[in-house]
Structures are given as structure tokens and as C-alpha cells.
N, C-alpha and C. Protein backbone atom coordinates (compact mmCIF):
# COMPACT_ATOMS: atom_id res chain seq x y z
N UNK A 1 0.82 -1.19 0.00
CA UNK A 1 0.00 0.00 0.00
C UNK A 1 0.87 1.26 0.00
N UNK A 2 2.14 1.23 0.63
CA UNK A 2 2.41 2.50 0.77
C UNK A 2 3.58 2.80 -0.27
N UNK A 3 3.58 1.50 -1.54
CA UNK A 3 3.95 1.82 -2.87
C UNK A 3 3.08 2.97 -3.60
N UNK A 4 1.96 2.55 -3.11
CA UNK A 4 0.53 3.62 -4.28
C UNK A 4 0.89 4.62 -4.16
N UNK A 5 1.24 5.26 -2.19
CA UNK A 5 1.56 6.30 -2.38
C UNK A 5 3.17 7.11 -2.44
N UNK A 6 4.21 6.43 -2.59
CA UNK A 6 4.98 7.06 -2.43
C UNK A 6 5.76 6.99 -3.89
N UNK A 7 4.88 6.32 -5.11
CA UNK A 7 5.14 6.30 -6.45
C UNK A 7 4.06 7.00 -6.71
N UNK A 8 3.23 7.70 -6.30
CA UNK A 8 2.24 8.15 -6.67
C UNK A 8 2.74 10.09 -7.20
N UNK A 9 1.94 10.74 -8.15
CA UNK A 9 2.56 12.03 -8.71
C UNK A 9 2.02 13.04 -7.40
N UNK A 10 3.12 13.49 -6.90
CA UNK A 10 3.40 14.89 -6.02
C UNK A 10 1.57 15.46 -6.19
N UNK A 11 1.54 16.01 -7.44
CA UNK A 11 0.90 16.64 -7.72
C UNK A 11 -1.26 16.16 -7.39
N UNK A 12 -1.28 14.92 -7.04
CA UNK A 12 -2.02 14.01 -6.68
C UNK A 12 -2.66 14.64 -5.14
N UNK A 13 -1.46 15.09 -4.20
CA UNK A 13 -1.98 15.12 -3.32
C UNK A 13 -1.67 16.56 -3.01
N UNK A 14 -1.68 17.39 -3.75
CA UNK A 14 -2.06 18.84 -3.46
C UNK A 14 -3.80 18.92 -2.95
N UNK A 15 -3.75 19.62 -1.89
CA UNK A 15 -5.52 20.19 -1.44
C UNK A 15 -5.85 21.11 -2.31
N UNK A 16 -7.34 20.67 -3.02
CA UNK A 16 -7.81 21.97 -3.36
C UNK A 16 -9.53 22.19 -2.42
N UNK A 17 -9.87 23.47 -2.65
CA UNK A 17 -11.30 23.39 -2.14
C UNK A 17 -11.94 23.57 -3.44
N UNK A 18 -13.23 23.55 -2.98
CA UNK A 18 -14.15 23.42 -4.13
C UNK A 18 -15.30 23.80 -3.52
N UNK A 19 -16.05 24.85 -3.50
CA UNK A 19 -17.22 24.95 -3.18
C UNK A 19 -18.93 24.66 -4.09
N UNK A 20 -19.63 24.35 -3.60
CA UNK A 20 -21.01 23.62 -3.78
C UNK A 20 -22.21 23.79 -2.61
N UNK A 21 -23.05 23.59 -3.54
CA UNK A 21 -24.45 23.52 -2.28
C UNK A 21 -24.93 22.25 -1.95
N UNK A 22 -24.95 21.81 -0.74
CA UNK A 22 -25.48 21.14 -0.30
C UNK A 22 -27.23 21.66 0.49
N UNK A 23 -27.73 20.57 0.36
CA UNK A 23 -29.29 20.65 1.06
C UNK A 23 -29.45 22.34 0.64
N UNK A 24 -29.23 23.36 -0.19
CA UNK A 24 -29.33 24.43 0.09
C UNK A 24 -28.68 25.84 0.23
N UNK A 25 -27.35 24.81 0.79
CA UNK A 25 -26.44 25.86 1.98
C UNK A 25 -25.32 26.09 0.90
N UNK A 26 -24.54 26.76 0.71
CA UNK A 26 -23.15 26.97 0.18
C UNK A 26 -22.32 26.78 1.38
N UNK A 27 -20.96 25.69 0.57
CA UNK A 27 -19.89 24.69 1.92
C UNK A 27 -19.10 25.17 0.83
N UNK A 28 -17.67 24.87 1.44
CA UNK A 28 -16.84 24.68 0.67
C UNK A 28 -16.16 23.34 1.41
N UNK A 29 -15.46 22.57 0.30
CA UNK A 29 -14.89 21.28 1.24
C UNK A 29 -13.30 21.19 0.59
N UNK A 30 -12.41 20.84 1.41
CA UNK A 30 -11.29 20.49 0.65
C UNK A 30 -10.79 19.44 1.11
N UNK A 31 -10.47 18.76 -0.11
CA UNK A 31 -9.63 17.25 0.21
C UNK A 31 -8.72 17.70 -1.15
N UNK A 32 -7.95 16.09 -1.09
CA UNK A 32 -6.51 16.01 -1.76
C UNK A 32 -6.89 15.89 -3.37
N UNK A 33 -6.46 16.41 -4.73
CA UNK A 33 -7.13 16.10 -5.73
C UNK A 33 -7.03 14.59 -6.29
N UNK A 34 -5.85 13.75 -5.50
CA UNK A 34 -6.81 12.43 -5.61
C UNK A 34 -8.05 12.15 -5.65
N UNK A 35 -8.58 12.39 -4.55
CA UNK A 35 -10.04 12.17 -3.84
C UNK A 35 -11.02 12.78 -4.84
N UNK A 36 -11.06 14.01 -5.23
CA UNK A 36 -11.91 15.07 -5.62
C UNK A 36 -11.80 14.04 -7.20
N UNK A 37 -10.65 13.14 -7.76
CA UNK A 37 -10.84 12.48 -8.97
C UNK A 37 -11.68 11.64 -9.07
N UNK A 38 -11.28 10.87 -7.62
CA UNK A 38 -12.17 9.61 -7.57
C UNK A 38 -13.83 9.81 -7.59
N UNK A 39 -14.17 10.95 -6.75
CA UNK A 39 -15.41 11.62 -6.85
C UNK A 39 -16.07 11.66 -7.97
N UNK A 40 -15.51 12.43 -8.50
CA UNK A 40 -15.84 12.99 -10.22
C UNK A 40 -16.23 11.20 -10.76
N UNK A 41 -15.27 10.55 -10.96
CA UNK A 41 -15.48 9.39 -11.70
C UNK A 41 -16.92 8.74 -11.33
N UNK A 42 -16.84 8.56 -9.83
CA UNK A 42 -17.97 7.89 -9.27
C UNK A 42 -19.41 8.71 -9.91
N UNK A 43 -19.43 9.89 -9.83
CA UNK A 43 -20.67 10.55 -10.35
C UNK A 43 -20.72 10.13 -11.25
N UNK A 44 -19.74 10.38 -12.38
CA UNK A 44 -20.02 10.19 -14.03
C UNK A 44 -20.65 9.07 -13.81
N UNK A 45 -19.88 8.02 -13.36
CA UNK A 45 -20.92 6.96 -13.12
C UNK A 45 -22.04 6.44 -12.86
N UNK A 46 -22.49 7.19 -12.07
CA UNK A 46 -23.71 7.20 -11.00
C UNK A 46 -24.54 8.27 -11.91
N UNK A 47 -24.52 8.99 -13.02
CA UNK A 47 -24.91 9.94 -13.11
C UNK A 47 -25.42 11.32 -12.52
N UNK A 48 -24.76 11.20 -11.30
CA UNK A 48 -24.45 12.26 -10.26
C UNK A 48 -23.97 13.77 -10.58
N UNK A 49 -23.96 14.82 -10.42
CA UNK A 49 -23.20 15.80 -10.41
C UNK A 49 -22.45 15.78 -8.75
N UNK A 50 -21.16 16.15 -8.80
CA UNK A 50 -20.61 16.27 -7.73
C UNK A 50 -21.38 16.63 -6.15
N UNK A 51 -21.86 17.53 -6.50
CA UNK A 51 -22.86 18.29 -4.98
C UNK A 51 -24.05 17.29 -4.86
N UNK A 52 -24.74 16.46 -6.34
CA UNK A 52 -25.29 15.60 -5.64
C UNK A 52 -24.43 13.94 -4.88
N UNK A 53 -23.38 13.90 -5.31
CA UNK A 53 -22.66 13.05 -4.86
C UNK A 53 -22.67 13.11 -2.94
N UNK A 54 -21.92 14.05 -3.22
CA UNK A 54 -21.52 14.45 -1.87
C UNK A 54 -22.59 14.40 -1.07
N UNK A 55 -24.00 15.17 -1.00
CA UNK A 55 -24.97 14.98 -0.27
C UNK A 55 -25.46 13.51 -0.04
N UNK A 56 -25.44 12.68 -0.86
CA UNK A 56 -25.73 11.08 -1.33
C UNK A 56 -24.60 10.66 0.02
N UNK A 57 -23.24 11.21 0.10
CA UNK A 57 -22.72 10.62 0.98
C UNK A 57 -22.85 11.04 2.70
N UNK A 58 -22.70 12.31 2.53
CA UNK A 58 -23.04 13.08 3.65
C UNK A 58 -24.74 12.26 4.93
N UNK A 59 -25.61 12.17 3.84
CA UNK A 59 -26.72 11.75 3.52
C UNK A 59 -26.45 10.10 4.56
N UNK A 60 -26.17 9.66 4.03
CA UNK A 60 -26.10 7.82 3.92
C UNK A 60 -25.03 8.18 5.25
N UNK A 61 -24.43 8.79 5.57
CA UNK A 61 -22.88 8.46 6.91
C UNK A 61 -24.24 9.05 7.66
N UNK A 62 -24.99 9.95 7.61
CA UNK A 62 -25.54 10.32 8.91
C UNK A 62 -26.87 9.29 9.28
N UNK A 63 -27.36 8.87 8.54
CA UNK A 63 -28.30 7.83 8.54
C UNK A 63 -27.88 6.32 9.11
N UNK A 64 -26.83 6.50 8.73
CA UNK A 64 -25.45 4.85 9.54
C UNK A 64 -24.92 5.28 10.58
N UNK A 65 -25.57 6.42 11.14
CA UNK A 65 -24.72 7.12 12.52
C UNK A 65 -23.68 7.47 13.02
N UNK A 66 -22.58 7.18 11.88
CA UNK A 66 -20.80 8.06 11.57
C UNK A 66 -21.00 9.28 11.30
């Protein structure tokens, strides 16, 4: 595991933020642009847009009580 990350590109784990509305509200969230890739993909997938992603998750952790 800690091949993935230490061959992994510098540039991978720069933070960015990104702001979006959730339920309403304007957030801004920042994680590593790994993460924010994997995101993106999962929507395309899901046919999601990002902010609905995120609420989908936000959503589902508070309902599982994390």
C-alpha cells in the first residue's frame, strides 16, 4: 500500500477546495485532488453531479450514525 503512495505524482496530493451547495447551503470542502478524482469518476458513473454526490454521501454516513 504504501507503494501507491509514495510512487504516486506529487501533484495528486495537493488540497484543493471546491465549493457547492449542499441541502441548500453553500460549503466549501477540501480534500486532496486524488479524492476530488475519484469523486468525479464515481458521479459520471452514478450519473451524479458532484454536490449531488456528496450529499448522497453526507446523507447515507448520517443515517449509519458516523
Amino acid at each position: 500500500m504504501c507503494r501507491l503512495f509514495i510512487g504516486a505524482e506529487p501533484e495528486l496530493w495537493e488540497p484543493q477546495t471546491r465549493s457547492m451547495r449542499l441541502y441548500g447551503v453553500s460549503t466549501s470542502v477540501r480534500l486532496e485532488r486524488f479524492f476530488w478524482e475519484v469523486l468525479e469518476e464515481v458521479g459520471r458513473r452514478d450519473d451524479l453531479t458532484l454536490s449531488q454526490l456528496v450529499a448522497n454521501l453526507s446523507r447515507e454516513s448520517a443515517e449509519a450514525g458516523t
